[in-house]
C-alpha atoms as a PDB file:
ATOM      1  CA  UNK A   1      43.482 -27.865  20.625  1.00  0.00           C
ATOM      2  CA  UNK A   2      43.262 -31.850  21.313  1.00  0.00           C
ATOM      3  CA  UNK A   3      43.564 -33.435  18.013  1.00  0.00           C
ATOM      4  CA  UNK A   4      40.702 -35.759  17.625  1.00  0.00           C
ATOM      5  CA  UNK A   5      42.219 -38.508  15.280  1.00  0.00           C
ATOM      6  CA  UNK A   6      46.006 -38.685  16.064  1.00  0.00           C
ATOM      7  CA  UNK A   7      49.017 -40.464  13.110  1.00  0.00           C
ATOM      8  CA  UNK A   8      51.813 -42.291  14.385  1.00  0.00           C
ATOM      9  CA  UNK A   9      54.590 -44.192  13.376  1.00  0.00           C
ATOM     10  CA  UNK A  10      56.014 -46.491  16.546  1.00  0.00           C
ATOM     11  CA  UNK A  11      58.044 -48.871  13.905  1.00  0.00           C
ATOM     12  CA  UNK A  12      59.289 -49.441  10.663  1.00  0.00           C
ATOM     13  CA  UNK A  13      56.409 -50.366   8.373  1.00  0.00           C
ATOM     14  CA  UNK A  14      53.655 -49.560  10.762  1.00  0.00           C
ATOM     15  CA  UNK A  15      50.855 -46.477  11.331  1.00  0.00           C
ATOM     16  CA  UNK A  16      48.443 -46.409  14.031  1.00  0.00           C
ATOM     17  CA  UNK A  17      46.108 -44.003  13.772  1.00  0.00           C
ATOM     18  CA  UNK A  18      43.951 -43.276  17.323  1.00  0.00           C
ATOM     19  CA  UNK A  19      40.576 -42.020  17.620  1.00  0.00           C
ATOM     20  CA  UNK A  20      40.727 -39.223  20.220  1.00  0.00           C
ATOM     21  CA  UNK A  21      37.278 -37.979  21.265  1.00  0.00           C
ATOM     22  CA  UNK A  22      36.723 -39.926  24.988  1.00  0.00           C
ATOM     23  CA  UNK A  23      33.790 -37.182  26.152  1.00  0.00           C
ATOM     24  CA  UNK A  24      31.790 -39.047  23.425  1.00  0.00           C
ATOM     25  CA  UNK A  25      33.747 -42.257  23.677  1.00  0.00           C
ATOM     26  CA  UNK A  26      35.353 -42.035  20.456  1.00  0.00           C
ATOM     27  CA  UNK A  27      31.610 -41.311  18.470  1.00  0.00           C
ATOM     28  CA  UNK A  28      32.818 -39.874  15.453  1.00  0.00           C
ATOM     29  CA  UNK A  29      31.202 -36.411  14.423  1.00  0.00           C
ATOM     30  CA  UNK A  30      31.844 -34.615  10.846  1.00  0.00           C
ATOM     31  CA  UNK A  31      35.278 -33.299  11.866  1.00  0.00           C
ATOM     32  CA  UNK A  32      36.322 -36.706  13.338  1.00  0.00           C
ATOM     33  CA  UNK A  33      34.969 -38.570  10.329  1.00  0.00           C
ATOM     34  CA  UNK A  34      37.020 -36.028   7.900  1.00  0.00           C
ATOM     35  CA  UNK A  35      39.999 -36.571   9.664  1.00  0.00           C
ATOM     36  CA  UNK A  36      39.590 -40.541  10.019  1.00  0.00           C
ATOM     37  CA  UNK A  37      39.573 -40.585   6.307  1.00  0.00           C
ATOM     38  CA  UNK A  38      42.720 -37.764   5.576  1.00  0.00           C
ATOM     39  CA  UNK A  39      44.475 -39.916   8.034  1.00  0.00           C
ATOM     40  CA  UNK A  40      43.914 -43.112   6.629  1.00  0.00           C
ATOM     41  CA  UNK A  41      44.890 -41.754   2.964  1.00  0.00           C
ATOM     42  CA  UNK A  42      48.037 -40.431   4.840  1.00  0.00           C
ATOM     43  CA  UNK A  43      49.211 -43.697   5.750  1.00  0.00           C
ATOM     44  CA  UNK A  44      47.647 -45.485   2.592  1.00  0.00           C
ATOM     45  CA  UNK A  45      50.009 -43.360   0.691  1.00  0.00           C
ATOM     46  CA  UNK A  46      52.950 -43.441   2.702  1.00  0.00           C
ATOM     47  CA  UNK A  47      55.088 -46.196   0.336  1.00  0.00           C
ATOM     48  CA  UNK A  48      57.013 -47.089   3.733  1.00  0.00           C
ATOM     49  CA  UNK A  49      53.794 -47.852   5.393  1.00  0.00           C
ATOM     50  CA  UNK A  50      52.887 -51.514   4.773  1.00  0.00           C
ATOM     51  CA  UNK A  51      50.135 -52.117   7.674  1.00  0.00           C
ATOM     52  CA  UNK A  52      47.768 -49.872   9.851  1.00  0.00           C
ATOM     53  CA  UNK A  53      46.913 -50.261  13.321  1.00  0.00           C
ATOM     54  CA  UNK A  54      43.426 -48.611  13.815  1.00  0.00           C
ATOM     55  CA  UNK A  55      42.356 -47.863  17.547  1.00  0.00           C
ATOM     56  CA  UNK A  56      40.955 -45.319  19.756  1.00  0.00           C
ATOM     57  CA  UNK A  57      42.306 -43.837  23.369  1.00  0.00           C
ATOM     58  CA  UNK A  58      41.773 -46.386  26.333  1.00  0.00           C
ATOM     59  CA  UNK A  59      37.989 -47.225  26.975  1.00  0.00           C
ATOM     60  CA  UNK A  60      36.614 -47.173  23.911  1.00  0.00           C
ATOM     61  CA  UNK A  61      37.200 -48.216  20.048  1.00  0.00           C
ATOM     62  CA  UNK A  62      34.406 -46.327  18.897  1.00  0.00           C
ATOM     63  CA  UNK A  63      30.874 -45.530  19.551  1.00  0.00           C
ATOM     64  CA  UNK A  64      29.663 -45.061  16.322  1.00  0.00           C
ATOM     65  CA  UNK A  65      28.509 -41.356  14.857  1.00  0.00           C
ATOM     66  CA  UNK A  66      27.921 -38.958  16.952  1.00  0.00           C
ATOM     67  CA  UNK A  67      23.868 -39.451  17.035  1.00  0.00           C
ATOM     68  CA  UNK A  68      23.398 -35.952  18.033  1.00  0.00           C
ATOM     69  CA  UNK A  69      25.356 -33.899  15.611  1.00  0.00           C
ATOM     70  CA  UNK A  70      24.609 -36.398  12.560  1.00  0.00           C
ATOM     71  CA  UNK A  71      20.358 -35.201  13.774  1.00  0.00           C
ATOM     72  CA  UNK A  72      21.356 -31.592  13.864  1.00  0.00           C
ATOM     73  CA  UNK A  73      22.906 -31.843  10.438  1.00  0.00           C
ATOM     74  CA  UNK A  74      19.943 -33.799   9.113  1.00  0.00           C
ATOM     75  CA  UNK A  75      17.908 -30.602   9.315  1.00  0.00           C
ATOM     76  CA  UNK A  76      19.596 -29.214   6.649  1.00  0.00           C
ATOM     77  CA  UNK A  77      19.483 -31.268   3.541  1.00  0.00           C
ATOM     78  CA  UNK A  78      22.546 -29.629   2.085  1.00  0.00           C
ATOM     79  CA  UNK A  79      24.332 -30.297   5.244  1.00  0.00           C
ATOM     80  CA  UNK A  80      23.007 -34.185   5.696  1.00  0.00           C
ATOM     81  CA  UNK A  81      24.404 -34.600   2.507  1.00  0.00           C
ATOM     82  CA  UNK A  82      27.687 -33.208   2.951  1.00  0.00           C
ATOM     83  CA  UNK A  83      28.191 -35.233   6.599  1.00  0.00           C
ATOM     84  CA  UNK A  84      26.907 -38.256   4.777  1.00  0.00           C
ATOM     85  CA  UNK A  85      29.301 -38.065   1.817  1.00  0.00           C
ATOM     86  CA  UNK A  86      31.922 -37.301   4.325  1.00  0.00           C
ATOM     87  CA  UNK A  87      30.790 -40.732   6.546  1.00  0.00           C
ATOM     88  CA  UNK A  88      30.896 -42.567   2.831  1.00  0.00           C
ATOM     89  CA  UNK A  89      34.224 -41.287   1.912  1.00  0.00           C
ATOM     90  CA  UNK A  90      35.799 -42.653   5.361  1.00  0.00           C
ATOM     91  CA  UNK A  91      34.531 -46.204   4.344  1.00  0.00           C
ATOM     92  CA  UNK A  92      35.674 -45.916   1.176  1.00  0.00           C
ATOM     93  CA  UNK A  93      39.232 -44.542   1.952  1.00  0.00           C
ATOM     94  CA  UNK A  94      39.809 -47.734   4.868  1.00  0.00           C
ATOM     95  CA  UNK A  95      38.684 -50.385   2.121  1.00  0.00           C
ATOM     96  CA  UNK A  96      40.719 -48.879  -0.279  1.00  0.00           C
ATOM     97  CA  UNK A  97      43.894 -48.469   1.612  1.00  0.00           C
ATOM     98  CA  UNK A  98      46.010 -50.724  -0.161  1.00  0.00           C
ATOM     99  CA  UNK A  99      47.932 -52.204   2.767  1.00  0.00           C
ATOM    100  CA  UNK A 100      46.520 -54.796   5.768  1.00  0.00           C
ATOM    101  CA  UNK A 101      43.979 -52.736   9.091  1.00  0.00           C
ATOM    102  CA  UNK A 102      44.223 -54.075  11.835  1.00  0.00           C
ATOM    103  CA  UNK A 103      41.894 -53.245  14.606  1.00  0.00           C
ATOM    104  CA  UNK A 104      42.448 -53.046  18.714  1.00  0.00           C
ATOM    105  CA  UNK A 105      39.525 -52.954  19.765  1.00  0.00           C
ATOM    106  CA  UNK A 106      39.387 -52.349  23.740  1.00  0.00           C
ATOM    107  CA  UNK A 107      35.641 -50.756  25.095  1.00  0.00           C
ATOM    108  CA  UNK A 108      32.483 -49.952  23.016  1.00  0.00           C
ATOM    109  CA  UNK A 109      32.547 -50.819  19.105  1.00  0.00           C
ATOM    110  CA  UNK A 110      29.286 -49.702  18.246  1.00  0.00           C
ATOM    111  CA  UNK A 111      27.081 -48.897  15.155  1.00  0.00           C
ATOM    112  CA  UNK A 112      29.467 -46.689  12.921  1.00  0.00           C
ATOM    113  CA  UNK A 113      32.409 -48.024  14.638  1.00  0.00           C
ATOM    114  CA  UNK A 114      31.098 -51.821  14.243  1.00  0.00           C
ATOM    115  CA  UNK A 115      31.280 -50.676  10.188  1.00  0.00           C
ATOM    116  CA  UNK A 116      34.471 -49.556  10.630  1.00  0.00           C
ATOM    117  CA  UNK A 117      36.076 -52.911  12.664  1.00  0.00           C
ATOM    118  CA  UNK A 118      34.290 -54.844   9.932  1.00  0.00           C
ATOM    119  CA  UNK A 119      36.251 -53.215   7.267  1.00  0.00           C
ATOM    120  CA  UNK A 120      39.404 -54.071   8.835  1.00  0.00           C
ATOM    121  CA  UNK A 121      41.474 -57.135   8.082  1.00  0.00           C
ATOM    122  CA  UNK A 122      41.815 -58.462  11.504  1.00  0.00           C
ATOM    123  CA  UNK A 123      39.919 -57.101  15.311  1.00  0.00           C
ATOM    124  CA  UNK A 124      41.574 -57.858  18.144  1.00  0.00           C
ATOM    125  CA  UNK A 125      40.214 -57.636  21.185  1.00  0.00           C
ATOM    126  CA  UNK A 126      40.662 -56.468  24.785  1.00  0.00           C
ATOM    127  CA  UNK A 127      38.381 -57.596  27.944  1.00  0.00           C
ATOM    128  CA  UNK A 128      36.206 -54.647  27.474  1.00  0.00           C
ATOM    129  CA  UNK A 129      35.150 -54.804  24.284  1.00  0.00           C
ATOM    130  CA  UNK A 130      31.528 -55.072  23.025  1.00  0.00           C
ATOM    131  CA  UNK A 131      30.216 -55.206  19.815  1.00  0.00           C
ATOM    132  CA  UNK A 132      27.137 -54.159  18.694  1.00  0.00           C
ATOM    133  CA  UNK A 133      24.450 -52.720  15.731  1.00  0.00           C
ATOM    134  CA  UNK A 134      22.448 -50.449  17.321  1.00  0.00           C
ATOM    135  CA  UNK A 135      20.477 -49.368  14.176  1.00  0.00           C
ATOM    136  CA  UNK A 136      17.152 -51.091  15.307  1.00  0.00           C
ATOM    137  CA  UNK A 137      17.015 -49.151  18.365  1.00  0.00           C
ATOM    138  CA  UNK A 138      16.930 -45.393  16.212  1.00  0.00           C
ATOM    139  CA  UNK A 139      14.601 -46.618  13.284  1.00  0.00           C
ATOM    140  CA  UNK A 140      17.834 -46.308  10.896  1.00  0.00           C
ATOM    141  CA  UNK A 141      19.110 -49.165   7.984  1.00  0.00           C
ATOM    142  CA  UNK A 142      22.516 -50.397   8.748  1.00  0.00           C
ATOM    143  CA  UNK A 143      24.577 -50.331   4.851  1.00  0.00           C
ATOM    144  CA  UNK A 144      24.131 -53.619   2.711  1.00  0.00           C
ATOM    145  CA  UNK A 145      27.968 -54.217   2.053  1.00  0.00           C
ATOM    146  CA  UNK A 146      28.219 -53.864   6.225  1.00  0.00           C
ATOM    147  CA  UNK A 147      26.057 -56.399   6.734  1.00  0.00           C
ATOM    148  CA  UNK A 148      27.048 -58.775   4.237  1.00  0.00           C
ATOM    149  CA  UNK A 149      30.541 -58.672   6.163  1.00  0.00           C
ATOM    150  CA  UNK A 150      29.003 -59.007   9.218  1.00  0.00           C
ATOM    151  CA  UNK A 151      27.370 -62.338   8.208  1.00  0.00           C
ATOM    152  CA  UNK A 152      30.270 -63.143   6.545  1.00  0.00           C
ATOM    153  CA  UNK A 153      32.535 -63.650  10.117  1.00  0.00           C
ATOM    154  CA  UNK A 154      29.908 -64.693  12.387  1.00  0.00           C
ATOM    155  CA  UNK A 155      27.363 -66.635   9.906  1.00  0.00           C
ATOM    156  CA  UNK A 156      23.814 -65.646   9.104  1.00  0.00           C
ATOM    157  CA  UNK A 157      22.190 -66.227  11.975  1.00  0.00           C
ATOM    158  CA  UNK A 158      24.239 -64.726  14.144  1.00  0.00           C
ATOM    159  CA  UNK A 159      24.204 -61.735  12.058  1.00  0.00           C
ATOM    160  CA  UNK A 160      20.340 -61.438  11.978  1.00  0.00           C
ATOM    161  CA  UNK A 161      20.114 -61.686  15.742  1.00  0.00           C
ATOM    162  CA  UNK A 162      22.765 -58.662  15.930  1.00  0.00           C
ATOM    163  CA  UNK A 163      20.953 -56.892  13.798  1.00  0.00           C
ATOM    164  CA  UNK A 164      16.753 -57.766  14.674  1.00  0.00           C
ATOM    165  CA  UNK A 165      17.819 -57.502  18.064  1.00  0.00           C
ATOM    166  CA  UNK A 166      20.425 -54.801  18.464  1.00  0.00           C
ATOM    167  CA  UNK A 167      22.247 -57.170  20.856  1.00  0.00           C
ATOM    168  CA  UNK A 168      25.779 -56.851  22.297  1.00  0.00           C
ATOM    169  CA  UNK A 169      28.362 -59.210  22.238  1.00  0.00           C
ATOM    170  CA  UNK A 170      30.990 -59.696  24.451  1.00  0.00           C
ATOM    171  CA  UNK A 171      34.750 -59.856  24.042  1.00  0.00           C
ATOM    172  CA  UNK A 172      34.640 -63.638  24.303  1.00  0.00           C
ATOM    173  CA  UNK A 173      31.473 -63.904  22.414  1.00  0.00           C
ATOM    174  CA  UNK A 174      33.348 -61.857  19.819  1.00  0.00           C
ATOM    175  CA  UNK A 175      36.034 -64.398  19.338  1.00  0.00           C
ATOM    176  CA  UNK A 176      33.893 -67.326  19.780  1.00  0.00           C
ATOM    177  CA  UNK A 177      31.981 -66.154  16.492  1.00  0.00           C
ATOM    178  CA  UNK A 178      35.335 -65.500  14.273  1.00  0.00           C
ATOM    179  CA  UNK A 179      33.995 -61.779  14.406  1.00  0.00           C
ATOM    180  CA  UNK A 180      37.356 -61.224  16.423  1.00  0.00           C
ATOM    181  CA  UNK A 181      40.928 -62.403  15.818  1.00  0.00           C
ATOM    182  CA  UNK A 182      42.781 -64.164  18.498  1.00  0.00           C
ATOM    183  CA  UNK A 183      42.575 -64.463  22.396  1.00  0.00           C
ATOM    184  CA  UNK A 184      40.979 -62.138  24.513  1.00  0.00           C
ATOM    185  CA  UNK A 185      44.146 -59.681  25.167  1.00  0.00           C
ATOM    186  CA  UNK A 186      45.289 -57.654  28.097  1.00  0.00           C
ATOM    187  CA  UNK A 187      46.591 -55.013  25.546  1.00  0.00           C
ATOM    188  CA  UNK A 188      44.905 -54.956  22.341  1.00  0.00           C
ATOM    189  CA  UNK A 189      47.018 -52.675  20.858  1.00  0.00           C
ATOM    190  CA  UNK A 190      50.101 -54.740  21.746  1.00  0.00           C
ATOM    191  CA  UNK A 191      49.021 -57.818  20.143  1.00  0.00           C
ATOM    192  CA  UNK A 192      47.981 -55.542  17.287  1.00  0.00           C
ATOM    193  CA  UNK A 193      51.654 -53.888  16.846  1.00  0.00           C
ATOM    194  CA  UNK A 194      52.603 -57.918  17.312  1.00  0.00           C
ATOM    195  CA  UNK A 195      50.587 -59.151  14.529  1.00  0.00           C
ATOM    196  CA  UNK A 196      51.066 -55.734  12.418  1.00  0.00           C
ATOM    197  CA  UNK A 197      55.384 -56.609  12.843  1.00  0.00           C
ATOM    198  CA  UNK A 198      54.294 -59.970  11.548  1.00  0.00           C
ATOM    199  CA  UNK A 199      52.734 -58.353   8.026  1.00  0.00           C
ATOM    200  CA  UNK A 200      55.408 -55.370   7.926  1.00  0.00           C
ATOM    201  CA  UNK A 201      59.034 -57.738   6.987  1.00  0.00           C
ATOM    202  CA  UNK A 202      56.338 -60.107   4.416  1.00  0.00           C
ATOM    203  CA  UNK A 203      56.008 -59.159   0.501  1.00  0.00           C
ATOM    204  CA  UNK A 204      53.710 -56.179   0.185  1.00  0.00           C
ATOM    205  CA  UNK A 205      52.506 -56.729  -3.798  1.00  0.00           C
ATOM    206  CA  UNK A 206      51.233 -60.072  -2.344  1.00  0.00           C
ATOM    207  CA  UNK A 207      49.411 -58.808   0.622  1.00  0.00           C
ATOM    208  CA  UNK A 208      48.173 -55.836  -1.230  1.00  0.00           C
ATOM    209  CA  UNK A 209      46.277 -58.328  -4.067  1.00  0.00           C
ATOM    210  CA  UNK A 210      45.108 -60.930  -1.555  1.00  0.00           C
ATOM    211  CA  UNK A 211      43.390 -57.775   0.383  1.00  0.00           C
ATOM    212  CA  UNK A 212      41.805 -56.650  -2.727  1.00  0.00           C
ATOM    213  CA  UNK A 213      40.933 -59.938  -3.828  1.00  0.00           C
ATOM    214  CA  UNK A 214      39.621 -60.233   0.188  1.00  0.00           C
ATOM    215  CA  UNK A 215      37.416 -57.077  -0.273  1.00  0.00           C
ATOM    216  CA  UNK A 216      36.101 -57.812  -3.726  1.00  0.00           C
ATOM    217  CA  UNK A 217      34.997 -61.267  -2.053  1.00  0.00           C
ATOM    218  CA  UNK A 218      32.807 -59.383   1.180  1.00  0.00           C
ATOM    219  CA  UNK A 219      31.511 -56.909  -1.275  1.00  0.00           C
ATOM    220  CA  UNK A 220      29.808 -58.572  -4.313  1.00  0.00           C
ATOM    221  CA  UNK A 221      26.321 -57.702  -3.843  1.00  0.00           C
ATOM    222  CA  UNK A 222      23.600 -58.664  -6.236  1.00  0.00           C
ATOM    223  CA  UNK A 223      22.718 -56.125  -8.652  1.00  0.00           C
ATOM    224  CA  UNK A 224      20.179 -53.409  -7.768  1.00  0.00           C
ATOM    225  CA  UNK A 225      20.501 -53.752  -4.146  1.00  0.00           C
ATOM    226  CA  UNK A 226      22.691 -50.712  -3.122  1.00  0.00           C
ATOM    227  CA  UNK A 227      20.711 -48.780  -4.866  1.00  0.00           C
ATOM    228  CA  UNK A 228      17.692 -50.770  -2.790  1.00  0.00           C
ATOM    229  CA  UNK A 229      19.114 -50.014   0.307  1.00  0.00           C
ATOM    230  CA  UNK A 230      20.181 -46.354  -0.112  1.00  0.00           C
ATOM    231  CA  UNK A 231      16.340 -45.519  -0.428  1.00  0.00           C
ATOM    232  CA  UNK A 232      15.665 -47.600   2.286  1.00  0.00           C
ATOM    233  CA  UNK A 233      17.696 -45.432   4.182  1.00  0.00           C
ATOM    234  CA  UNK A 234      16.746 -42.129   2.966  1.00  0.00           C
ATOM    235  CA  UNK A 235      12.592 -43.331   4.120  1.00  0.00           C
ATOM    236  CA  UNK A 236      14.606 -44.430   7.335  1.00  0.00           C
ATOM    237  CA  UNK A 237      16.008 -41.057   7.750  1.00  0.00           C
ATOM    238  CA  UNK A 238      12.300 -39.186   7.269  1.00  0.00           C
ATOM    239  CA  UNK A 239      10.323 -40.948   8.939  1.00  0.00           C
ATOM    240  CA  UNK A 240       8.793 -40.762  12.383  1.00  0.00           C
ATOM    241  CA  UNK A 241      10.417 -43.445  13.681  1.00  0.00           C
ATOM    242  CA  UNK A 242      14.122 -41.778  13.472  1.00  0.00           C
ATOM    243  CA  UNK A 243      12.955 -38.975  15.716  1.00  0.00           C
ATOM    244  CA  UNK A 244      11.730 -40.859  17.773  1.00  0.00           C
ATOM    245  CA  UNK A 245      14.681 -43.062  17.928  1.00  0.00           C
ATOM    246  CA  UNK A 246      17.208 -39.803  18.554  1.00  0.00           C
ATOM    247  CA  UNK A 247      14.461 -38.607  21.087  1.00  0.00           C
ATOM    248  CA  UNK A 248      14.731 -41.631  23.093  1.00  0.00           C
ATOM    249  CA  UNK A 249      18.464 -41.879  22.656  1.00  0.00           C
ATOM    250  CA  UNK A 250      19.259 -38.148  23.925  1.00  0.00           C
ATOM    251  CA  UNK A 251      16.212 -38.784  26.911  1.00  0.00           C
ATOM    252  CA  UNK A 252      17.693 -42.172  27.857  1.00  0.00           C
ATOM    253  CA  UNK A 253      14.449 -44.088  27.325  1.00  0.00           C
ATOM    254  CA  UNK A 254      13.303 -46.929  25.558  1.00  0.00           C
ATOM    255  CA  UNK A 255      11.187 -45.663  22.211  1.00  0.00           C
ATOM    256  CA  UNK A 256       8.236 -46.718  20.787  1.00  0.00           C
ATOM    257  CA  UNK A 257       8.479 -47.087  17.320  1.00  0.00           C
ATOM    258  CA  UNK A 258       4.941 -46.771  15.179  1.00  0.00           C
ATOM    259  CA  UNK A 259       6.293 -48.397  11.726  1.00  0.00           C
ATOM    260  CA  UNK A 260       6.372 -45.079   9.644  1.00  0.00           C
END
């Protein structure tokens, strides 16, 4: 069987892990999350390991969750829990990986995949990328600490128009914004093995405290407002509007959302 998220080790210093799901171009169901995370703790632990390349195969970074299984699981409370946990733990794991992720980014980075780039260090981009937070369109809440980085490398505005809107931007939009790193590349994940040879030969106690400083920085949140948000999402994820959003995502229609 086709492993869905693939570890490698093309150099001395550096990992590259590969999302491997193009049917679904690189959407990220239960499975794929669970591995995600077991490979990023893989690397994170590997004391010869000192920075991660994060991609997916050609024509996609990632699309996000998979919208269909994460609705089939939401059925079954025990189960929605258990994929959400399993979503949360994959976040967790890439912000706490102690060394530098750096993310080629060449096709769709969408939704889940969006929170993902954002938690790397550095997105570089190929022609085809395009960026975008697609919450709005399936009555869902996109995390706080998400969108605080969000607004964080492409300013407020910006970031509200993303999100209001569930707009797309472009590869050169991307970079124009500081939400990508660099030029536009031909080969994303050559100038990402460039840049991640650049970190590998530099001290890694003083890259590993200026990324937790760098994380601690995107993530202070005022007080009360995870816990805010989470039940905003659980009303999100019982209310009307969510099936209609899946509905009009699996029919390929625009949905009508009612507010409730």
């Amino acid at each position: 069987m086709t492993q869905i998220i693939t570890v490698s080790r093309p150099a001395p210093g550096i990992g590259v892990i590969t999302i491997n799901r193009p049917e679904k171009r690189n959407a990220l169901n239960e499975a794929a999350w669970d591995a995600l995370a077991r490979g990023l703790g893989e690397l994170g632990d590997d004391r010869e390991v000192r920075t991660i390349v994060l991609t997916g195969v050609p024509g996609a970074f990632c699309a996000g969750d998979d919208i269909g299984a994460f609705a089939e699981a939401s059925k079954d409370p025990v189960t929605r829990d258990r994929y959400w946990n399993t979503i949360m733990r994959c976040y967790a794991t890439l912000s706490d990986v102690p060394v530098p992720i750096i993310a080629a980014i060449d096709g769709p980075c969408v939704g889940g995949g969006m929170t993902l780039a954002l938690r790397a260090d550095f997105r570089l981009v190929g022609r085809r990328a395009v960026f975008s937070v697609p919450p709005a369109r399936l009555g869902l809440v996109y995390p706080a600490d998400s969108t605080a980085r969000l607004a964080a490398l492409v300013g407020p505005q910006a970031a509200r128009y993303m999100i209001y809107t569930a707009a797309s931007l472009d590869a050169a939009e991307a970079v124009a914004t500081g939400l990508a790193w660099g030029d536009v590349a031909d080969d994303p994940l050559a100038a990402a093995l460039s840049l991640a040879a650049r970190i590998a030969d530099k001290s890694p106690l003083t890259v590993a405290a200026a990324r937790t400083v760098f994380n601690r920085l995107a993530t202070q949140l005022p007080e009360g407002l995870a816990d805010e948000i989470a039940a905003l999402t659980r009303e999100a994820e019982a209310s009307d509007d969510y099936v209609e959003g899946v509905a009009a995502f699996t029919a390929k229609r625009a949905p009508v959302f009612k507010g409730r």
